[in-house]
Each structure stands twice: as C-alpha cells, then as structure tokens.
C-alpha atoms as a PDB file:
ATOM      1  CA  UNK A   1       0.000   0.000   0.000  1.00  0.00           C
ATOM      2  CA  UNK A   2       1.004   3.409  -1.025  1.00  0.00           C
ATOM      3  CA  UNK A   3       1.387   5.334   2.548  1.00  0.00           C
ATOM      4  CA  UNK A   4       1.323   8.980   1.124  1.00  0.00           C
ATOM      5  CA  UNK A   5      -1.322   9.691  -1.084  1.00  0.00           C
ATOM      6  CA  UNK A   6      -2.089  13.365  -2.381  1.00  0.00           C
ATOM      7  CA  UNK A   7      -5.810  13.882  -3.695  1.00  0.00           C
ATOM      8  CA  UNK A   8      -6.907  17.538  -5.234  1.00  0.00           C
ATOM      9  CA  UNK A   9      -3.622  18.418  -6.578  1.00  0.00           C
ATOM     10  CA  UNK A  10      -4.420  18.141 -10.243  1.00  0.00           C
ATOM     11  CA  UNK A  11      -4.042  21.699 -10.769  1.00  0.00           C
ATOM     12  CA  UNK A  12      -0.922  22.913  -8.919  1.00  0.00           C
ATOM     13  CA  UNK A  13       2.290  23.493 -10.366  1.00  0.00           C
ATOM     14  CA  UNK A  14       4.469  20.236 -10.736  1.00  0.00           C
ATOM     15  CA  UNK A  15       7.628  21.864  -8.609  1.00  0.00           C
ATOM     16  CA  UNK A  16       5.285  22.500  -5.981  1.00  0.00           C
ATOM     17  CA  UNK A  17       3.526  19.142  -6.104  1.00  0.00           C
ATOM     18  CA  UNK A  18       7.561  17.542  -5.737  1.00  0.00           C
ATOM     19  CA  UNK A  19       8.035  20.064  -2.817  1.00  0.00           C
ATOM     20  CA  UNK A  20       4.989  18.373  -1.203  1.00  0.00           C
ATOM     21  CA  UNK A  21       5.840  15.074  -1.882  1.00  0.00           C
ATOM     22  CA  UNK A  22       8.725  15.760  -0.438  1.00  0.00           C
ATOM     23  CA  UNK A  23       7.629  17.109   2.850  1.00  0.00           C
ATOM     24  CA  UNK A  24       4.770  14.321   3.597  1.00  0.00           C
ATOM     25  CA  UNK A  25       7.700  11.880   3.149  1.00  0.00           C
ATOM     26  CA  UNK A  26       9.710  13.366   5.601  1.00  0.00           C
ATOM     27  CA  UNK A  27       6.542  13.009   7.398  1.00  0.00           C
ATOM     28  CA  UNK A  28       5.940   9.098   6.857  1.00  0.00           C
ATOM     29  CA  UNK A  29       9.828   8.833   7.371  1.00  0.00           C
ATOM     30  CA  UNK A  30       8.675  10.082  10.995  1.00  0.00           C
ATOM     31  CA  UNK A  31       5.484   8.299  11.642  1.00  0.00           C
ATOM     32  CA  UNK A  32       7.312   5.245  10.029  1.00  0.00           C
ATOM     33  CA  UNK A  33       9.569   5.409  13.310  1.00  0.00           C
ATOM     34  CA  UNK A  34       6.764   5.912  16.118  1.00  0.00           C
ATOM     35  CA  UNK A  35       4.174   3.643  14.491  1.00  0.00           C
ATOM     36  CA  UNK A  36       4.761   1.077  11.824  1.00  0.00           C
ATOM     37  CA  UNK A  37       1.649   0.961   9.821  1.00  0.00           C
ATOM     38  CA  UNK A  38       0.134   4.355   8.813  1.00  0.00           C
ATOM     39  CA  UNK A  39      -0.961   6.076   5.916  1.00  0.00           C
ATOM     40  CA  UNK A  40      -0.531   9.895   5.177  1.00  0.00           C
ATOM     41  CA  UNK A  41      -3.166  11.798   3.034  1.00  0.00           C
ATOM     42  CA  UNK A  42      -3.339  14.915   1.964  1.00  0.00           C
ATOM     43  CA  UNK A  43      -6.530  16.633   1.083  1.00  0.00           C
ATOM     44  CA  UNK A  44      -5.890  19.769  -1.084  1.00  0.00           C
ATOM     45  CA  UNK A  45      -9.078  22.243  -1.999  1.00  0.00           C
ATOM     46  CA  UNK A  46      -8.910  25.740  -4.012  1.00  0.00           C
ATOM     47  CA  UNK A  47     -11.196  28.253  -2.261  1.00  0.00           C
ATOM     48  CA  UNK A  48     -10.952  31.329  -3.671  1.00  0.00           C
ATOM     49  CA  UNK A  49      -8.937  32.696  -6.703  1.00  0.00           C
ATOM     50  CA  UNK A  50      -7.773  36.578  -6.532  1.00  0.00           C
ATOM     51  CA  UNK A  51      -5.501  38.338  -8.929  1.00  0.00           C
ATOM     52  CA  UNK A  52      -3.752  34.763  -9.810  1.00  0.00           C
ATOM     53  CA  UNK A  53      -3.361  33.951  -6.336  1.00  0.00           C
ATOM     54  CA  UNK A  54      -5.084  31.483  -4.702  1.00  0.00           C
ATOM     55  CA  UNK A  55      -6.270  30.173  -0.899  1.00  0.00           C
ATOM     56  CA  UNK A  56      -6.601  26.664  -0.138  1.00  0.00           C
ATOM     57  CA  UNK A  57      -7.689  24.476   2.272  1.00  0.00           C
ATOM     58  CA  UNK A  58      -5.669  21.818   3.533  1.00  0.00           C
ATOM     59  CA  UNK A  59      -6.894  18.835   5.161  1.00  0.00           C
ATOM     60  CA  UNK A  60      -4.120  16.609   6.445  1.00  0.00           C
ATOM     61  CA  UNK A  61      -4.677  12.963   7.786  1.00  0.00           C
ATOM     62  CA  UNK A  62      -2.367  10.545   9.481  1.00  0.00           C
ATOM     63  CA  UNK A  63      -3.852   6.973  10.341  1.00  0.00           C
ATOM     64  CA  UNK A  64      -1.834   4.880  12.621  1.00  0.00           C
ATOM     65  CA  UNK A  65      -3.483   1.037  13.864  1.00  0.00           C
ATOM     66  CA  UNK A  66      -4.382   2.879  16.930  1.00  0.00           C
ATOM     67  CA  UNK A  67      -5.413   6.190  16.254  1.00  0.00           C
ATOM     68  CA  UNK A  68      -6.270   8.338  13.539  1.00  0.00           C
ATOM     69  CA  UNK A  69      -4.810  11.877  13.528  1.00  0.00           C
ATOM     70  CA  UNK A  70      -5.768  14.902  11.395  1.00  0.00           C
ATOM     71  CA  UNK A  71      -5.625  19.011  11.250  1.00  0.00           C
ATOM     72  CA  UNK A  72      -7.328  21.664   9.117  1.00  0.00           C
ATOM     73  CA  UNK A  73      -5.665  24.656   7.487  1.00  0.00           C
ATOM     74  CA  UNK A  74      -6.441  27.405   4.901  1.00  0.00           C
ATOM     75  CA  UNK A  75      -3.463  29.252   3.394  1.00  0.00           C
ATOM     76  CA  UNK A  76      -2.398  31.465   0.570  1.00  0.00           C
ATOM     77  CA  UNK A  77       0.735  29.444   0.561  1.00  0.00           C
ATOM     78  CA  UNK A  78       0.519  25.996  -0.423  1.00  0.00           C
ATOM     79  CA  UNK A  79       4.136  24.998   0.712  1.00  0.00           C
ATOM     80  CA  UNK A  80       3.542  26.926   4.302  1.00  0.00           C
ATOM     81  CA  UNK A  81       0.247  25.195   4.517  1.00  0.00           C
ATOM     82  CA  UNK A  82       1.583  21.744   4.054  1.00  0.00           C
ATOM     83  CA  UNK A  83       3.909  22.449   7.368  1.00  0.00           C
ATOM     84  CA  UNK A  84       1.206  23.865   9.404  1.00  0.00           C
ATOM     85  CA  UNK A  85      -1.059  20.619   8.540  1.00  0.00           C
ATOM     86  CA  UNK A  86       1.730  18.437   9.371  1.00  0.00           C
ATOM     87  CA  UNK A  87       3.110  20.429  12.583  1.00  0.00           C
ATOM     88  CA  UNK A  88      -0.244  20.439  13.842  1.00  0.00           C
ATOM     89  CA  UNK A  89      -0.695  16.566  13.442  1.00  0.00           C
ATOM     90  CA  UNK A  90       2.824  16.155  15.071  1.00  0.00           C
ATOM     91  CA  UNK A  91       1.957  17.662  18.335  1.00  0.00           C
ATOM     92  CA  UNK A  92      -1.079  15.665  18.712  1.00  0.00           C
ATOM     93  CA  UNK A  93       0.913  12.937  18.038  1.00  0.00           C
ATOM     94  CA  UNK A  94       3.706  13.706  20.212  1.00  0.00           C
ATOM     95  CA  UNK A  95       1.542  14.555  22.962  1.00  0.00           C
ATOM     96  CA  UNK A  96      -0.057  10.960  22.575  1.00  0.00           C
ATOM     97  CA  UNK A  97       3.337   9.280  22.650  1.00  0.00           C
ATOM     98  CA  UNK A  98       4.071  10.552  25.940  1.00  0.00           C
ATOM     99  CA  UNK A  99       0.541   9.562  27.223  1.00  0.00           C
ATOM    100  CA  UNK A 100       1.193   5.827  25.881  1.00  0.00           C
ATOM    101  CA  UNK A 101       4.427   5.527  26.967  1.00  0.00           C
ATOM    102  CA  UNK A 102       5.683   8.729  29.621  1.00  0.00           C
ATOM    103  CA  UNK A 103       9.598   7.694  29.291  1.00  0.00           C
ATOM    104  CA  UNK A 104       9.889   7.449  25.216  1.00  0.00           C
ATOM    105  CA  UNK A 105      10.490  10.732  24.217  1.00  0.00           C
ATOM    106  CA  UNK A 106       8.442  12.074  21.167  1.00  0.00           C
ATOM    107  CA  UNK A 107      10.283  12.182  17.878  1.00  0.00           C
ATOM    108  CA  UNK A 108      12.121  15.318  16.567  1.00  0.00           C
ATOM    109  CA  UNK A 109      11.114  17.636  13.931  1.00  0.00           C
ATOM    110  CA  UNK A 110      12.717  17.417  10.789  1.00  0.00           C
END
C-alpha cells in the first residue's frame, strides 16, 4: 500500500507538487519510526482565486493502527500550509506518545 497519497492536486504546479511530496515523506519517514503501519493523506481544496493567487484548504490525515490523527488549514501558501497541517498533526501525536508511553520521548522535527 502506497502510505502517502495526495488527492486535489491536479491543478498545482508540478515543482510544488515535488516540494509536497517531499515534505509528507519526511513526514511518513517520521510516523514510520513511532508507528509502523500508517498512511498519510493529503486533502488539497482551491477556495478562492484573486488576482492569480489562490487560498486553499488543507486537510491533512495521518492513520496509525491505533489512532487516527488529522488538522485543518487554509493558506495562501501551499508549501507553508503543508507544514502547518503536518506540525499540527505532530503535536497531537507527540503529545499521545508521551501519554502511551511517559519515558519514550516524542520524535524530533525534521
């Protein structure tokens, strides 16, 4: 099974959809260590369209065997958008880690 899988992206810019890539599989590089198992999606939607620019909103999903994370964010820039959904998943995550297991430390940020 593919664990990243980007839906709604049809229309961006291929360097930017490689950027992307990119960061979710730093991402499922990460979970990889805490959890095994997991898929990463992200959910990509154009809201509104000004002057060639546009705002999106990001929906970002992380599902582990035991939980399933996930964070909401709408950004004029795609690339800045794509670390808020993932930092926001991360410190749910984190936080959870310590909960489950108080002396494993939660993973770094890359």
């Amino acid at each position: 099974m593919q664990k990243v899988q980007l839906n709604g992206f049809n229309n961006v810019d291929e360097a930017v959809v490689l950027r992307i890539k990119e960061i979710a599989e730093k991402q499922a590089a990460r979970v990889d260590r805490q959890f095994g198992e997991f898929t990463v999606e992200l959910h990509l939607k154009e809201m509104l369209k000004t002057s060639g620019k546009a705002k999106y909103n990001l929906d970002g999903h992380i599902k582990t065997p035991s939980k399933n994370y996930s964070s909401n964010v709408v950004e004029w820039d795609l690339i800045k958008g794509v670390h808020e959904v993932f930092d926001k998943v991360n410190k749910t995550m984190d936080s959870d880690v310590g909960k489950l297991n108080p002396k494993r430390k939660p993973a770094t940020h890359e």
